[in-house]
C-alpha atoms as a PDB file:
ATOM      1  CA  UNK A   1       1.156  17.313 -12.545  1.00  0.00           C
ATOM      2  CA  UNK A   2       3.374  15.194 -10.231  1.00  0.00           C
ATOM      3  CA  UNK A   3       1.368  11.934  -8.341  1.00  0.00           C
ATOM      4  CA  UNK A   4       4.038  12.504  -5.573  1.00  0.00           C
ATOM      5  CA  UNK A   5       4.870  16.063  -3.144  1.00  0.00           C
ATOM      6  CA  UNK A   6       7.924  15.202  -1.499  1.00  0.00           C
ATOM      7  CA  UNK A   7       9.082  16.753   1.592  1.00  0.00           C
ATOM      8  CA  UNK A   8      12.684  17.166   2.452  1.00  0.00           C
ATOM      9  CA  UNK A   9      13.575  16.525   6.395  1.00  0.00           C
ATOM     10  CA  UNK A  10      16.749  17.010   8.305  1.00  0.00           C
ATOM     11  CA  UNK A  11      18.516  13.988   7.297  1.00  0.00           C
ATOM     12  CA  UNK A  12      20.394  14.054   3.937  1.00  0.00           C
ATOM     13  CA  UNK A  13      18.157  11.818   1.353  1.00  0.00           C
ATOM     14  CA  UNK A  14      15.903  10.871   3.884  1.00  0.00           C
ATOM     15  CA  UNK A  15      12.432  12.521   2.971  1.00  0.00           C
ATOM     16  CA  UNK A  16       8.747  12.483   3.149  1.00  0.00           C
ATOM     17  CA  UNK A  17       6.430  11.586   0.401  1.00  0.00           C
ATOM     18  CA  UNK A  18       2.709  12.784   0.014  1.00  0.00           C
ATOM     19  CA  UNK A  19       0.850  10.893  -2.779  1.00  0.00           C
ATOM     20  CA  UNK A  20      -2.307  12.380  -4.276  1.00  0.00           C
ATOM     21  CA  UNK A  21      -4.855  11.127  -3.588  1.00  0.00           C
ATOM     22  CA  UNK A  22      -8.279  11.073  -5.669  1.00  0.00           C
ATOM     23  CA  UNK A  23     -11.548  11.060  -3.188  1.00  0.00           C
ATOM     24  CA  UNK A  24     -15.314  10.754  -4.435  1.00  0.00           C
ATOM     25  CA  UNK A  25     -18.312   8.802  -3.596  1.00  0.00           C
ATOM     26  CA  UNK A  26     -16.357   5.698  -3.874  1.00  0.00           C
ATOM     27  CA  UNK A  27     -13.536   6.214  -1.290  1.00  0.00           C
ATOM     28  CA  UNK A  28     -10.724   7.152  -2.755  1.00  0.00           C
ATOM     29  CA  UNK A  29      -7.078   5.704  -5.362  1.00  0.00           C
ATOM     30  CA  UNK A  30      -4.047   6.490  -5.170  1.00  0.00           C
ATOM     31  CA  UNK A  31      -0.697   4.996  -6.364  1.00  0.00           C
ATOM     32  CA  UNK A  32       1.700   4.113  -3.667  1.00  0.00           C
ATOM     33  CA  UNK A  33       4.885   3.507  -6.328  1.00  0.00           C
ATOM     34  CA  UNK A  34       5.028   4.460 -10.226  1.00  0.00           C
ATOM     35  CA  UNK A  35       9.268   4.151 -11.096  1.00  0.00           C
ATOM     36  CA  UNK A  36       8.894   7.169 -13.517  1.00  0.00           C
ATOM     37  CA  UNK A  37       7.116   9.795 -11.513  1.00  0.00           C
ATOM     38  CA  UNK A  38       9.329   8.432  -8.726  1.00  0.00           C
ATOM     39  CA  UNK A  39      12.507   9.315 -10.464  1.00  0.00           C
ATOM     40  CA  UNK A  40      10.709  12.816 -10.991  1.00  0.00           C
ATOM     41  CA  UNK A  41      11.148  13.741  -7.474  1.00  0.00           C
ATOM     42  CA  UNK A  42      14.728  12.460  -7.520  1.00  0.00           C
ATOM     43  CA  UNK A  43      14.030   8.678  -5.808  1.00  0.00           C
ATOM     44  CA  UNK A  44      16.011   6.922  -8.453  1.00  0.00           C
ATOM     45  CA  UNK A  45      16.008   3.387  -6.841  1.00  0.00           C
ATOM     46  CA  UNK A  46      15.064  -0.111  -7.976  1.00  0.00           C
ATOM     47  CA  UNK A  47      13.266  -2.279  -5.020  1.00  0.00           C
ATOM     48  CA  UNK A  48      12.831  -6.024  -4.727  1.00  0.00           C
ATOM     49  CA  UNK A  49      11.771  -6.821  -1.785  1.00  0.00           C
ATOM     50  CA  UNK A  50       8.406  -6.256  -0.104  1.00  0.00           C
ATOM     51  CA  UNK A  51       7.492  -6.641   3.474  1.00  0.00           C
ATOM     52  CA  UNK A  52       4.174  -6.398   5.707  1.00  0.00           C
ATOM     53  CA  UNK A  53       4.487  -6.732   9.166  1.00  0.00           C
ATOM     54  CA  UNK A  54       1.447  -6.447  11.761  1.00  0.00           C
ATOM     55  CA  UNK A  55       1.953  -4.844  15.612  1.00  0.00           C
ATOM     56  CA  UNK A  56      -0.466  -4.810  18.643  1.00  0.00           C
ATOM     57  CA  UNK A  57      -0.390  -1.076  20.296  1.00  0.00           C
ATOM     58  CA  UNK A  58       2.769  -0.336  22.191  1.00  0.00           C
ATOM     59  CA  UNK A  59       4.879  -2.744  20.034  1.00  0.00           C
ATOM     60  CA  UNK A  60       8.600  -0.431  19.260  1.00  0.00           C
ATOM     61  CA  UNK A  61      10.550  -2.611  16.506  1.00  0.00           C
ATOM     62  CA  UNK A  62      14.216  -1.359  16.233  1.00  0.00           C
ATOM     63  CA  UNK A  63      16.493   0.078  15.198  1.00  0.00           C
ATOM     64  CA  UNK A  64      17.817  -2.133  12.606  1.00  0.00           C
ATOM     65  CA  UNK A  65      19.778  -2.098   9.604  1.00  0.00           C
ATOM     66  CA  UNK A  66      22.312  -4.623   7.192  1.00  0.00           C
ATOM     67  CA  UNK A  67      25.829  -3.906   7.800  1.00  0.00           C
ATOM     68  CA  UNK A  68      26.065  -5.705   4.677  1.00  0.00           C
ATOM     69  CA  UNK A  69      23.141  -5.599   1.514  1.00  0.00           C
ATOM     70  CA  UNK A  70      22.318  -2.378   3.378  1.00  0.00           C
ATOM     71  CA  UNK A  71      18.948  -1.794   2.474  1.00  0.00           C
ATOM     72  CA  UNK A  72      16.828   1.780   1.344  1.00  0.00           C
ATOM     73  CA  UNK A  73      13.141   1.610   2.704  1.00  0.00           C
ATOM     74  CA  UNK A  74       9.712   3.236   1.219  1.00  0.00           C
ATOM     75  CA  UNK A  75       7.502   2.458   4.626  1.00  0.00           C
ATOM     76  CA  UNK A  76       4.488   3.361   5.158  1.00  0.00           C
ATOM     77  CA  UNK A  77       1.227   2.125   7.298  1.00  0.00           C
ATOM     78  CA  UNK A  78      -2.177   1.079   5.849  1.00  0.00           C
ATOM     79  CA  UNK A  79      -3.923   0.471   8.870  1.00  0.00           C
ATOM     80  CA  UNK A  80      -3.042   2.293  12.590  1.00  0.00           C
ATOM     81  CA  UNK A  81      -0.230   4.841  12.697  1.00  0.00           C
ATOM     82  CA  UNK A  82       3.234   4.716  13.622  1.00  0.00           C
ATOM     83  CA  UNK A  83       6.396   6.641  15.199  1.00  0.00           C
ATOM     84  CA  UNK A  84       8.414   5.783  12.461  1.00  0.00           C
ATOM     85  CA  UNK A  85      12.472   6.883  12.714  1.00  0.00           C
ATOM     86  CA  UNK A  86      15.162   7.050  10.750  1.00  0.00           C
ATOM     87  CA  UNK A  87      19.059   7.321  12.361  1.00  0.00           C
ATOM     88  CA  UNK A  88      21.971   8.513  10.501  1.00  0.00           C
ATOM     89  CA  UNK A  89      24.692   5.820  11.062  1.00  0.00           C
ATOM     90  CA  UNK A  90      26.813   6.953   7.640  1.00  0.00           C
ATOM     91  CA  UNK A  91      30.469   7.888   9.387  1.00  0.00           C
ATOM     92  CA  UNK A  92      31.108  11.118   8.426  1.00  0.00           C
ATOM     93  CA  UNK A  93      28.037  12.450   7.745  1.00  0.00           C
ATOM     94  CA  UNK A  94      26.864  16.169   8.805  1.00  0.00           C
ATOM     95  CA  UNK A  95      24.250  14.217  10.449  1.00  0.00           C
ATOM     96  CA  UNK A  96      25.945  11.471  12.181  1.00  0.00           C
ATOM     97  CA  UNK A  97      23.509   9.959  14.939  1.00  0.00           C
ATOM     98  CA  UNK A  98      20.842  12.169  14.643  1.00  0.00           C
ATOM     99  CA  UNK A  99      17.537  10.976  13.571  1.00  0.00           C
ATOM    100  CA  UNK A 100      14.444  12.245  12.475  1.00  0.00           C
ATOM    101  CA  UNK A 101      10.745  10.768  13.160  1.00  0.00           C
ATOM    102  CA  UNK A 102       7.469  11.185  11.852  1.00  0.00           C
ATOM    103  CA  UNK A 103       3.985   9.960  11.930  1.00  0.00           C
ATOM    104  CA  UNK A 104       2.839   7.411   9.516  1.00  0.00           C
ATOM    105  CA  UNK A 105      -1.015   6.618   9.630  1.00  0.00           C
ATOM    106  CA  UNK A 106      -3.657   4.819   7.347  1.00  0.00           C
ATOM    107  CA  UNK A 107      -5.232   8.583   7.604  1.00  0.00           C
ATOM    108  CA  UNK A 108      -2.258  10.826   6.190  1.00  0.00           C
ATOM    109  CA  UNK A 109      -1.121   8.068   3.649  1.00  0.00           C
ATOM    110  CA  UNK A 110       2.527   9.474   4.120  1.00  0.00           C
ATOM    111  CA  UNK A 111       5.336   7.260   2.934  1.00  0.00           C
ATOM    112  CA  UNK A 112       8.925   7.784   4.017  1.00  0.00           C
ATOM    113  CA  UNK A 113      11.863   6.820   2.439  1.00  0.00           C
ATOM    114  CA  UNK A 114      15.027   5.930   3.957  1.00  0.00           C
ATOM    115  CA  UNK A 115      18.357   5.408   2.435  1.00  0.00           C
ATOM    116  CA  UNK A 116      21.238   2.797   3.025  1.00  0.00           C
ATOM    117  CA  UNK A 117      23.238   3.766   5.929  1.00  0.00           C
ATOM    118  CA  UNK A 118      20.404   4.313   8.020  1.00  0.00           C
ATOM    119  CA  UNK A 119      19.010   2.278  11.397  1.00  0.00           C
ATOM    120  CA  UNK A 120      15.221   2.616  10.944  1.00  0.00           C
ATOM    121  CA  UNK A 121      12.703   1.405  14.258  1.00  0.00           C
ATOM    122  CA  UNK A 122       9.101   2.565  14.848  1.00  0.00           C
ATOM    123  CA  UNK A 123       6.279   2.755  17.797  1.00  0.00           C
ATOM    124  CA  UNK A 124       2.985   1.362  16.945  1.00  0.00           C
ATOM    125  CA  UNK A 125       0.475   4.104  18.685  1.00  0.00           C
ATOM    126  CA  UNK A 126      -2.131   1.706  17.798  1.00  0.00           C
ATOM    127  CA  UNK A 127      -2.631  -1.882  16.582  1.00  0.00           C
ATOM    128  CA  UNK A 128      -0.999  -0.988  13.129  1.00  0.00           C
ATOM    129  CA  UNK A 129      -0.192  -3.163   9.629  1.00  0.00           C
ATOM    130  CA  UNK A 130       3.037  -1.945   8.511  1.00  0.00           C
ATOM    131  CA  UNK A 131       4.381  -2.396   4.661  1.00  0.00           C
ATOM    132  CA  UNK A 132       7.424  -1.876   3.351  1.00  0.00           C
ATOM    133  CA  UNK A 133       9.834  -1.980   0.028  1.00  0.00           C
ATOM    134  CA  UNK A 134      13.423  -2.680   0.079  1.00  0.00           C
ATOM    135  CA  UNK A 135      16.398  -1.804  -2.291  1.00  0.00           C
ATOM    136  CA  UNK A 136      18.036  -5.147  -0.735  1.00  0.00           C
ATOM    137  CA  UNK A 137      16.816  -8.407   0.562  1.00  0.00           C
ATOM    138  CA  UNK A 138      17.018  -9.324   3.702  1.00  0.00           C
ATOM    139  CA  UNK A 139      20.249 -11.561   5.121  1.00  0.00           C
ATOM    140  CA  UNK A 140      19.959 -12.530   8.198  1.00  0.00           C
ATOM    141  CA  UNK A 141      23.390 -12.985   9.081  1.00  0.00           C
ATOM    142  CA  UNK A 142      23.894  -9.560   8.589  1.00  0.00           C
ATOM    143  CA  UNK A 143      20.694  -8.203  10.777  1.00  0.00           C
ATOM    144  CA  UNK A 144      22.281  -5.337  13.594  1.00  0.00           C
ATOM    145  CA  UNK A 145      20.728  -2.872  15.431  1.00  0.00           C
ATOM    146  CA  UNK A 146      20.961  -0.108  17.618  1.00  0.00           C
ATOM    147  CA  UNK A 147      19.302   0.118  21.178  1.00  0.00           C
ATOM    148  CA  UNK A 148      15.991   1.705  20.843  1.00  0.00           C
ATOM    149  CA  UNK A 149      16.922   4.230  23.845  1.00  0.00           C
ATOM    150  CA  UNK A 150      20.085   4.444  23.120  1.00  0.00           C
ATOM    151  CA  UNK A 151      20.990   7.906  25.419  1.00  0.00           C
ATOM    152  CA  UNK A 152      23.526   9.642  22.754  1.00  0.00           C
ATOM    153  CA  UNK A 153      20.932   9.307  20.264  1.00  0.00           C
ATOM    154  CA  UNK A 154      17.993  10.485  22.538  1.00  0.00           C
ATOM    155  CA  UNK A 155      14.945   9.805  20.098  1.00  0.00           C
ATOM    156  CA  UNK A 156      12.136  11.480  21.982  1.00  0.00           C
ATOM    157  CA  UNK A 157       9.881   8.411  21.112  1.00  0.00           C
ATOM    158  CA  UNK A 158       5.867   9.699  21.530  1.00  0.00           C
ATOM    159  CA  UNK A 159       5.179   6.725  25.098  1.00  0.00           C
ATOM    160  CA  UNK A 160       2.413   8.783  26.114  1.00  0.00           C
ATOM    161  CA  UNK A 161       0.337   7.997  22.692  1.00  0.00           C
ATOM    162  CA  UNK A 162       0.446   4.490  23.738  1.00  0.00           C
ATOM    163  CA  UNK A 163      -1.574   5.461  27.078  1.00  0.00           C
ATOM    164  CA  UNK A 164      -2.328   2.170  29.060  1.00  0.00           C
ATOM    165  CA  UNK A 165      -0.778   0.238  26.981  1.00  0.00           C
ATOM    166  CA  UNK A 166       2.616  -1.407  27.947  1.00  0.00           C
ATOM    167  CA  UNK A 167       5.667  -1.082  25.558  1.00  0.00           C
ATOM    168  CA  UNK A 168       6.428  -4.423  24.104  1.00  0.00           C
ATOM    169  CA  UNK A 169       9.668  -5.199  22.959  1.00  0.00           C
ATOM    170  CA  UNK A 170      11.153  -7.548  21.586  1.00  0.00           C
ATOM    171  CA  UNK A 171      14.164  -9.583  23.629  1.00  0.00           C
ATOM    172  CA  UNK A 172      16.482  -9.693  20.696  1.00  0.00           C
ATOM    173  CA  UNK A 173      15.862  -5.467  20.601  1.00  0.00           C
ATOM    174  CA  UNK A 174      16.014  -5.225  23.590  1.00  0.00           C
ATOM    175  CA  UNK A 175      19.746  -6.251  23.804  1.00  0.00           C
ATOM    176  CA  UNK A 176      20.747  -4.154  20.669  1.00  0.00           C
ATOM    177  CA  UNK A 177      24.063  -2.112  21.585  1.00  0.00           C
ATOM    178  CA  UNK A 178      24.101   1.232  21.934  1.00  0.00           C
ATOM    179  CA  UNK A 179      25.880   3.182  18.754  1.00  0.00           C
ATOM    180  CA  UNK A 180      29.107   4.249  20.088  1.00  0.00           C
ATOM    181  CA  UNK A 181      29.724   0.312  20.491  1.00  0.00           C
ATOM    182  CA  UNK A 182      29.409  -0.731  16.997  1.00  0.00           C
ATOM    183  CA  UNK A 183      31.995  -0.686  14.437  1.00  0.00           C
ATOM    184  CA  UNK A 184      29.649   1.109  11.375  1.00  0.00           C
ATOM    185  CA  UNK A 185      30.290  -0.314   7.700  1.00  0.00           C
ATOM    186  CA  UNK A 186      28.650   2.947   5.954  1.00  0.00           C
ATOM    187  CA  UNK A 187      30.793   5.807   5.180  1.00  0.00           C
ATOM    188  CA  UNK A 188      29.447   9.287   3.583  1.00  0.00           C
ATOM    189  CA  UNK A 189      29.399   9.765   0.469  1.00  0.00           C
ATOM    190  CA  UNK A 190      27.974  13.192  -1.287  1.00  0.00           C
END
């Protein structure tokens, strides 16, 4: 029996992951990596890097991405839920700038994975802890981004789930250009 169901979505190896989960009296366990049963549903990828960041409601980190040490991503949330998206920014691609986004939540205990050559961002739709493993570290000097709204992208981001609250961006997002202005390292490969 695989630990992990994983769910293909409309971006080429981007997908879903559904761990099983045991519930009794207790609460419940589950395993949130295991390398071999990982490589069973074709996620053949070593990480070395993990990351846990923490966001008030109405907080939209993103999008961001390497353009060099280009980094995969297993997110997922352990406490609150998230918009969580994934853009296409591989040149070439039968997917080029389209993006696909999902709810994570400490309820569904979905994971999503995210391969180099992708811009990743998210919407916390409620104060949310966020964690994260990386195929790359992080370089600072190579931190881009693309423009949360950016119009040719037009990621239908879920602002009336965050109700009263205000959207809260950060400056340096905020400024992100827009992905027709950005010269894009990552090329397509099959």
């Amino acid at each position: 029996m695989l630990k992990f169901n994983k769910i293909e979505t409309i971006l080429e190896g981007a997908f879903i992951i559904e761990p099983v989960i045991f519930y009794d009296e207790r609460g419940f366990f589950m395993e949130t990596y295991n390398k071999k049963e990982f490589n069973k549903i074709g996620l053949n990828v070593d990480f070395v890097q993990d990351n846990h960041s923490k966001s008030s409601k109405g907080v939209l980190r993103g999008l961001h991405f390497q353009s060099k040490h280009s980094q995969g991503k297993l997110v997922r949330v352990i406490k609150g839920r998230v918009f969580d998206v994934a853009v296409d920014i591989r040149v070439g691609s039968p997917s080029f700038g389209q993006y696909y986004g999902v709810e994570l939540s400490e309820k569904n205990k979905r994971m999503f994975y995210i391969p180099k050559g992708f811009a990743h961002g998210f919407l916390a739709l409620e104060e949310t802890e966020f964690v994260y493993k990386t195929t790359d570290y992080y370089y600072s000097a190579y931190d881009r981004g693309i423009r949360w709204n950016d119009p040719d992208i037009n990621i239908k981001w879920p602002l009336d789930k965050i109700e009263d609250s205000r959207l809260i961006i950060s400056e340096k997002d905020s400024k992100l250009p827009f992905l027709k202005d950005i010269e894009l390292p990552f090329k397509y490969e099959k």
